[in-house]
Protein backbone atom coordinates (compact mmCIF):
# COMPACT_ATOMS: atom_id res chain seq x y z
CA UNK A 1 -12.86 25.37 28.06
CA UNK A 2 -14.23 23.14 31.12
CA UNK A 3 -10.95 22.06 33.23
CA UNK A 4 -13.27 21.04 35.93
CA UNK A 5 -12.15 17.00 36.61
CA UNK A 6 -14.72 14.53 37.86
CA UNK A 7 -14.42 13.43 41.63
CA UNK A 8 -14.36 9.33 40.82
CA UNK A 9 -11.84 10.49 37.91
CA UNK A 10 -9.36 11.95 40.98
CA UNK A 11 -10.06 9.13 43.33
CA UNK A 12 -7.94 6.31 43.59
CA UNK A 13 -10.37 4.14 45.20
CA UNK A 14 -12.66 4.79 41.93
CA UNK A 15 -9.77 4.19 39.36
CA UNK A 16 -8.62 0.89 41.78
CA UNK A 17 -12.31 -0.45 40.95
CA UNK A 18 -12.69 0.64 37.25
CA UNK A 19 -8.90 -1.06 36.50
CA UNK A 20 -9.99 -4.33 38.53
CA UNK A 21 -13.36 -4.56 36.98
CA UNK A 22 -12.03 -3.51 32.95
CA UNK A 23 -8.85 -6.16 33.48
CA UNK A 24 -10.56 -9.38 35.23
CA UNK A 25 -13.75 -8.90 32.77
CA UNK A 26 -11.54 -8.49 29.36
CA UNK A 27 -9.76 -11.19 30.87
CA UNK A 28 -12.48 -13.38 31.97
CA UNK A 29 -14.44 -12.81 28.48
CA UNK A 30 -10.97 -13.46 26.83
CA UNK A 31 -9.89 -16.51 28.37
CA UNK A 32 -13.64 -18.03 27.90
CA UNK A 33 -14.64 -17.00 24.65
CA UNK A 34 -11.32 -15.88 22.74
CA UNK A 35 -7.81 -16.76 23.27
CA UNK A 36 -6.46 -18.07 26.74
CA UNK A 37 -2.80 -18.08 25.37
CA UNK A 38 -3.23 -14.45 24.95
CA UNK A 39 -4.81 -13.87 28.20
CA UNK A 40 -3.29 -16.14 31.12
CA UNK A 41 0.63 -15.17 30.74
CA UNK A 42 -0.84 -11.75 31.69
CA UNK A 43 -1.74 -13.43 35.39
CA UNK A 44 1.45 -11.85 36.63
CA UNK A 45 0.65 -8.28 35.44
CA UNK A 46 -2.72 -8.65 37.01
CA UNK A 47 -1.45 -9.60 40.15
CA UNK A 48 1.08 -6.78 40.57
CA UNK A 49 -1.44 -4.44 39.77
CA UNK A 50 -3.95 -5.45 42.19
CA UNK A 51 -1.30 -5.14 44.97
CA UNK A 52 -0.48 -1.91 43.54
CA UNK A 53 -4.50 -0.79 44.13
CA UNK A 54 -4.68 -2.65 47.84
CA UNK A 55 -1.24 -0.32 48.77
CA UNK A 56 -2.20 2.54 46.99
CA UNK A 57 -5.62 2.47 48.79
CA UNK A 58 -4.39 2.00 52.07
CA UNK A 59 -5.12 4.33 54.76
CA UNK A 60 -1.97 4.60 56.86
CA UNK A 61 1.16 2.49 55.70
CA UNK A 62 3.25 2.42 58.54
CA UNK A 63 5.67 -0.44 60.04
CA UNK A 64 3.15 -2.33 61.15
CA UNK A 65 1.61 -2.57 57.48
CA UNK A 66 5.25 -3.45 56.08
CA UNK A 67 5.77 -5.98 58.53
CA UNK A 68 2.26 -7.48 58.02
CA UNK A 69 3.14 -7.51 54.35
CA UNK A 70 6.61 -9.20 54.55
CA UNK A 71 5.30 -12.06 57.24
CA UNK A 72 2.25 -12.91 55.17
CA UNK A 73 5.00 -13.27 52.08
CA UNK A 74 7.06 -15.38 54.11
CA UNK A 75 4.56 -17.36 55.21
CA UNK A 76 2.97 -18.08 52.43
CA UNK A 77 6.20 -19.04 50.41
CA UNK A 78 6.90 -20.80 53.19
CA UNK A 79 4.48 -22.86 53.72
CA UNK A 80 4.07 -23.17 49.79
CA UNK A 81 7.47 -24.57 49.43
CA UNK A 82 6.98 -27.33 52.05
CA UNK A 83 3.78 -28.29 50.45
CA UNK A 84 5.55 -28.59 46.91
CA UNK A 85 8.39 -29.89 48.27
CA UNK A 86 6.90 -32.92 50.69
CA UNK A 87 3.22 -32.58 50.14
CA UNK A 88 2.62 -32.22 53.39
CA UNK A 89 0.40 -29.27 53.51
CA UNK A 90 -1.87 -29.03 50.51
CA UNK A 91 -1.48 -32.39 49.07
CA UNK A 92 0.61 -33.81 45.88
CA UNK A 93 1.07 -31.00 43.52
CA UNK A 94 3.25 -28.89 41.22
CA UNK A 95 3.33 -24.91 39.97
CA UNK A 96 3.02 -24.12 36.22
CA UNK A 97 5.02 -21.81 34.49
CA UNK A 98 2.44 -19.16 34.45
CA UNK A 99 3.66 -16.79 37.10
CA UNK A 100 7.54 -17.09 36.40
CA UNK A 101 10.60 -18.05 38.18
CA UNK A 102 10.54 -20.01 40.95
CA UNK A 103 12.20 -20.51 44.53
CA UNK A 104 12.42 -24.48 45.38
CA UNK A 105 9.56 -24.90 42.81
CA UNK A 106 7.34 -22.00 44.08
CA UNK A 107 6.90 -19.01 41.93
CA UNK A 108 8.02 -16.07 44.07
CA UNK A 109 4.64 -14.32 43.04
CA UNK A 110 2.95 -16.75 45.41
CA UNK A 111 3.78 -15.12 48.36
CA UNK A 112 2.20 -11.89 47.04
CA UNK A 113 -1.19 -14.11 46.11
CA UNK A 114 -1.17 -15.14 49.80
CA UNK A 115 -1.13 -11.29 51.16
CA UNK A 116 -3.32 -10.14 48.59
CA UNK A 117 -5.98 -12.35 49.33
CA UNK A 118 -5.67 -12.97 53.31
CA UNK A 119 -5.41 -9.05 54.12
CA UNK A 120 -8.45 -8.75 51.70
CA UNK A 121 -10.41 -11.36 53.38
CA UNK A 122 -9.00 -9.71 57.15
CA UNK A 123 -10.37 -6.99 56.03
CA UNK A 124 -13.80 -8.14 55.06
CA UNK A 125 -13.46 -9.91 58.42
CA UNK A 126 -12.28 -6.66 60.40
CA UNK A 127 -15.93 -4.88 58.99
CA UNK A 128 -17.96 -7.13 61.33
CA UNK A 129 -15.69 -6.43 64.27
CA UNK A 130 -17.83 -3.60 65.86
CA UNK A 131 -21.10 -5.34 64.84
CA UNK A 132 -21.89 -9.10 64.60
CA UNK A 133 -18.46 -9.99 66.35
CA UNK A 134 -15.88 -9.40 68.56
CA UNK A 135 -12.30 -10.08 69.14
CA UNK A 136 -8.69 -10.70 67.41
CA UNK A 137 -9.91 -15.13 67.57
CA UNK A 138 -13.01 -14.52 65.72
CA UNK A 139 -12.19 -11.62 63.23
CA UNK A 140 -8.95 -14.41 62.02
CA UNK A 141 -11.92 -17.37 62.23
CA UNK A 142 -13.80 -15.51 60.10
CA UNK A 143 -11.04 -14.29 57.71
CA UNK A 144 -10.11 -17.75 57.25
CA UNK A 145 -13.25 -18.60 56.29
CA UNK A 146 -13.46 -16.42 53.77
CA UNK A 147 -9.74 -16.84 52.52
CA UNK A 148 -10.83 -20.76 52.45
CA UNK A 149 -13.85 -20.16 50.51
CA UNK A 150 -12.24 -18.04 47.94
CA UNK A 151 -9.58 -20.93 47.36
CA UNK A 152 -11.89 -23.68 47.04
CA UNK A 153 -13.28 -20.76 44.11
CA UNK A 154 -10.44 -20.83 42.40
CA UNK A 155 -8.53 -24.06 42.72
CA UNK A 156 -10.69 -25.58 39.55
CA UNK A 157 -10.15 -22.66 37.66
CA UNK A 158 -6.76 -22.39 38.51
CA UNK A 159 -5.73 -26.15 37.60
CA UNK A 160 -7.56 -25.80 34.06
CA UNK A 161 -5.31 -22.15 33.39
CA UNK A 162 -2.04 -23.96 34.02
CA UNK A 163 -1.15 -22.26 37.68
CA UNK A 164 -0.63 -25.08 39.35
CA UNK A 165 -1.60 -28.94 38.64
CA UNK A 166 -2.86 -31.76 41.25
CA UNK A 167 -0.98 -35.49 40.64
CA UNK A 168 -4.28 -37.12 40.52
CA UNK A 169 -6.06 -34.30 38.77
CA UNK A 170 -8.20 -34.22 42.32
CA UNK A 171 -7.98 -31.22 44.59
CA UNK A 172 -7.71 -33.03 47.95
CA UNK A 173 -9.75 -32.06 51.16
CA UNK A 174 -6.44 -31.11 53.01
CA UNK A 175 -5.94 -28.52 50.88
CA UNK A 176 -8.82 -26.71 52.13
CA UNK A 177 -8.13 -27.50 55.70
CA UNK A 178 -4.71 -25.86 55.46
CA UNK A 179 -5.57 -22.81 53.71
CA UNK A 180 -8.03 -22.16 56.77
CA UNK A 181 -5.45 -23.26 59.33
CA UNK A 182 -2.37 -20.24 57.70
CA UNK A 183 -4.92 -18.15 56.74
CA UNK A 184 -6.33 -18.16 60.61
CA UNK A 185 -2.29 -17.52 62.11
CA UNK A 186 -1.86 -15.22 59.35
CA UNK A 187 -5.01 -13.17 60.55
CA UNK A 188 -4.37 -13.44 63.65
CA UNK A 189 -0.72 -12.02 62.90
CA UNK A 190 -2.46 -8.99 61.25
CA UNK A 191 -4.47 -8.43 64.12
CA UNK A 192 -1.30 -8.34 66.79
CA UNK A 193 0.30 -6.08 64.80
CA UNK A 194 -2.55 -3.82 65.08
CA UNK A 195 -2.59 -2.79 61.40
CA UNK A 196 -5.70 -0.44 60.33
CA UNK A 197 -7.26 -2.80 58.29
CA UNK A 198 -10.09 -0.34 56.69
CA UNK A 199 -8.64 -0.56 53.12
CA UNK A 200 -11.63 0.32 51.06
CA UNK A 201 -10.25 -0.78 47.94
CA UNK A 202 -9.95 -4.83 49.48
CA UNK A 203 -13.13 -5.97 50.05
CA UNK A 204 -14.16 -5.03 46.29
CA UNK A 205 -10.99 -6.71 45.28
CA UNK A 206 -11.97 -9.46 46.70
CA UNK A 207 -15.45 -10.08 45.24
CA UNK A 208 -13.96 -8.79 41.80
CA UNK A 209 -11.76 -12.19 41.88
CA UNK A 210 -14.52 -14.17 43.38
CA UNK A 211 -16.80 -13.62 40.35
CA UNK A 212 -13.96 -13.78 37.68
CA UNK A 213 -12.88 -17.19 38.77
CA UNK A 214 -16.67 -18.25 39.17
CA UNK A 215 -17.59 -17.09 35.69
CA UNK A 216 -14.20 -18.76 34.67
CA UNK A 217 -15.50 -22.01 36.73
CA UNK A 218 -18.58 -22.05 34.72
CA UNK A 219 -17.42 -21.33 31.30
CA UNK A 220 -14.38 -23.23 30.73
């Protein structure tokens, strides 16, 4: 009998990829063409599991990766719960019930959203760094960019699953300009901290979400 075992099958930077492509295209196909009450409560499971492949992918997780982690949570609630709360930040809007209980009116999955998607988009960022740019100010100018481009991705699809809802049903331009503004400080957080920020696993996350939520923007 062969015992020999595939390389991508003992790689967890192959499995990360194969999970996030199978589970965001079932999903995507399911939510567009089948059953979206079947597919969206799973939103929760997804997320976990993509934090699950950024952490289990990640080169060295030291202090400075914990501490990166827990003060890109607390910013993000953070700032999350002052939006919700005064609709100062983002604009005039409420969360759904989609990702679960709530702190102040801010599913505590949020905070997780924010570090998933800001250390995906530092990293992305980081790539350039010996290349096309230089420097902590424009890898986190950059970063934000791209964390800001992925929201204004997703906020349409996002509004039609039930995540969160706008008072006007309009996504205001503020919204945008503080995602880029705590997505640049967060960045520039990372980068102080000195975390490695060569994740291999990120960057594919992140253009895995960008084309669900784009197919998602275009079929629904």
């Amino acid at each position: 009998m062969n015992t020999h075992i595939p390389y991508w099958m003992k790689s967890t930077f192959h499995w990360a990829i194969f999970l996030a492509v199978l589970v965001h295209f079932s999903g995507a196909i399911g939510i567009a063409f089948f059953s979206p009450s079947f597919f969206i409560p799973f939103t929760p499971v997804n997320l976990f599991l993509m934090l699950l492949m950024l952490i289990l992918n990640e080169q060295q997780i030291n202090l400075q990766f914990v501490q990166a982690f827990l003060m890109a949570v607390v910013v993000g609630m953070t700032t999350e719960m002052i939006g919700v709360n005064t609709g100062l930040l983002f604009g005039d809007y409420a969360y759904g019930e989609v990702f679960g209980r709530k702190l102040f009116g801010v599913p505590v999955l949020i905070g997780i959203n924010w570090f998933c998607i800001v250390y995906a988009s530092h990293v992305v960022a980081k790539k350039f760094n010996n290349t096309t740019i230089k420097g902590k100010l424009s890898v986190a100018l950059l970063a934000a960019s791209i964390a800001t481009a992925f929201d204004w991705i997703m906020e349409p699809v996002a509004m039609k699953l039930g995540f969160w809802n706008w008072s006007d049903g309009t996504i205001p331009l503020f919204n945008y300009v503080s995602w880029f503004v705590i997505s640049f400080a967060v960045s520039i957080a990372f980068g102080y901290l000195k975390i490695q920020a060569n994740n291999k696993f990120a960057p594919y996350f992140l253009m895995i979400q960008a084309l669900f939520f784009l197919f998602l923007r275009f079929t629904l």
